[in-house]
Protein backbone atom coordinates (compact mmCIF):
# COMPACT_ATOMS: atom_id res chain seq x y z
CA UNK A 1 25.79 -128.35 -95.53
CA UNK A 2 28.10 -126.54 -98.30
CA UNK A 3 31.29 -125.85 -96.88
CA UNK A 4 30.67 -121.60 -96.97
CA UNK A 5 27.31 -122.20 -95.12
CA UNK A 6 30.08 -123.65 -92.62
CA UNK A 7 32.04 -120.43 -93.30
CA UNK A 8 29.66 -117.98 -92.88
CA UNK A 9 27.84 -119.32 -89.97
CA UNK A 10 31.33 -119.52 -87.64
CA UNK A 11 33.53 -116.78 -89.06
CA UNK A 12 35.85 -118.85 -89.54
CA UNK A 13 38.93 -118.39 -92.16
CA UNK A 14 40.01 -119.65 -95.95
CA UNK A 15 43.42 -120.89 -94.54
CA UNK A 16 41.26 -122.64 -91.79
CA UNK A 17 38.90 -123.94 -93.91
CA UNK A 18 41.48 -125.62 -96.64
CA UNK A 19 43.42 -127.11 -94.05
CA UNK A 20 40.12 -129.21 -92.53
CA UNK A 21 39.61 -130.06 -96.12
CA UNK A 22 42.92 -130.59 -97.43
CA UNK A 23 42.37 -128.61 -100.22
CA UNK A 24 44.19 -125.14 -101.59
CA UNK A 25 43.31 -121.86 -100.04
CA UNK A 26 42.07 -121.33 -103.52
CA UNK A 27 39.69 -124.13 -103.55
CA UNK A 28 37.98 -123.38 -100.44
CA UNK A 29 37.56 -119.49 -102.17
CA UNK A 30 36.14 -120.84 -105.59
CA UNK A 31 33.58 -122.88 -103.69
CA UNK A 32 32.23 -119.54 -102.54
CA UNK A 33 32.08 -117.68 -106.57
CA UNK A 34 28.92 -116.92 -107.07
CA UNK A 35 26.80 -119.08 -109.63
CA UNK A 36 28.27 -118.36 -113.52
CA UNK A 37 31.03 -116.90 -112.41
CA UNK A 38 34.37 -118.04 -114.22
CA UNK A 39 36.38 -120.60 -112.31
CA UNK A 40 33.51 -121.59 -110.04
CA UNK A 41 33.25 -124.62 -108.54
CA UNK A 42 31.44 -126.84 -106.45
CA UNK A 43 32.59 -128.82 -103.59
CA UNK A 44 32.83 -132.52 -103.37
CA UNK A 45 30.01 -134.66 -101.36
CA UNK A 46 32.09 -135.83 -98.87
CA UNK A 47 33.30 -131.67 -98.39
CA UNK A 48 29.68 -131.12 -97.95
CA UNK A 49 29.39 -134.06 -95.17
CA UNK A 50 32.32 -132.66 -93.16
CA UNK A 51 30.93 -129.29 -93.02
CA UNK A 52 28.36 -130.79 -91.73
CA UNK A 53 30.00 -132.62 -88.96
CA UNK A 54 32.16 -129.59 -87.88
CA UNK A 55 29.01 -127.54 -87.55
CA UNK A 56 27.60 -130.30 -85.47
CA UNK A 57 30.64 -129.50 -83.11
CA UNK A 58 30.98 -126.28 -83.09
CA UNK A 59 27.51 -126.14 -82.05
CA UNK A 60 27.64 -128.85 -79.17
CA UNK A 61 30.31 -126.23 -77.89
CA UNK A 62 34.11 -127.58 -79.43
CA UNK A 63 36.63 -125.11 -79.58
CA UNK A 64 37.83 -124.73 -83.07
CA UNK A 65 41.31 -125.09 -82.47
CA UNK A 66 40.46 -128.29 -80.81
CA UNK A 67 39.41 -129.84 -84.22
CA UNK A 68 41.92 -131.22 -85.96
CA UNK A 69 41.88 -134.06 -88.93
């Protein structure tokens, strides 16, 4: 799952975001340019696997502020 998917699907926010993935603010917002855009970028695999497991659970009902890494 790309990390905005993530994003988009729980509302959640760019500060929120970059600290799961210990990365900038600004990462976490040039993971979301759209494609050709300058400064685009993609996200790492292993970003990609932990949106994944978030999702999982947010879905299986854990409160956000309960996940912590």
């Amino acid at each position: 799952m790309h990390p905005m998917e993530l994003k988009l699907k729980h509302n959640l926010s760019y500060s929120l975001m970059a600290e799961w993935f210990a990365v900038e603010e600004l990462a976490v917002r040039r993971w979301g340019f759209r494609e050709g855009a300058k400064g685009k970028r993609n996200p790492p695999v292993v970003a990609c696997r932990l949106a994944k497991a978030i999702d999982t659970l947010l879905l299986m009902g854990v409160n956000i502020e309960d996940i912590k890494f």
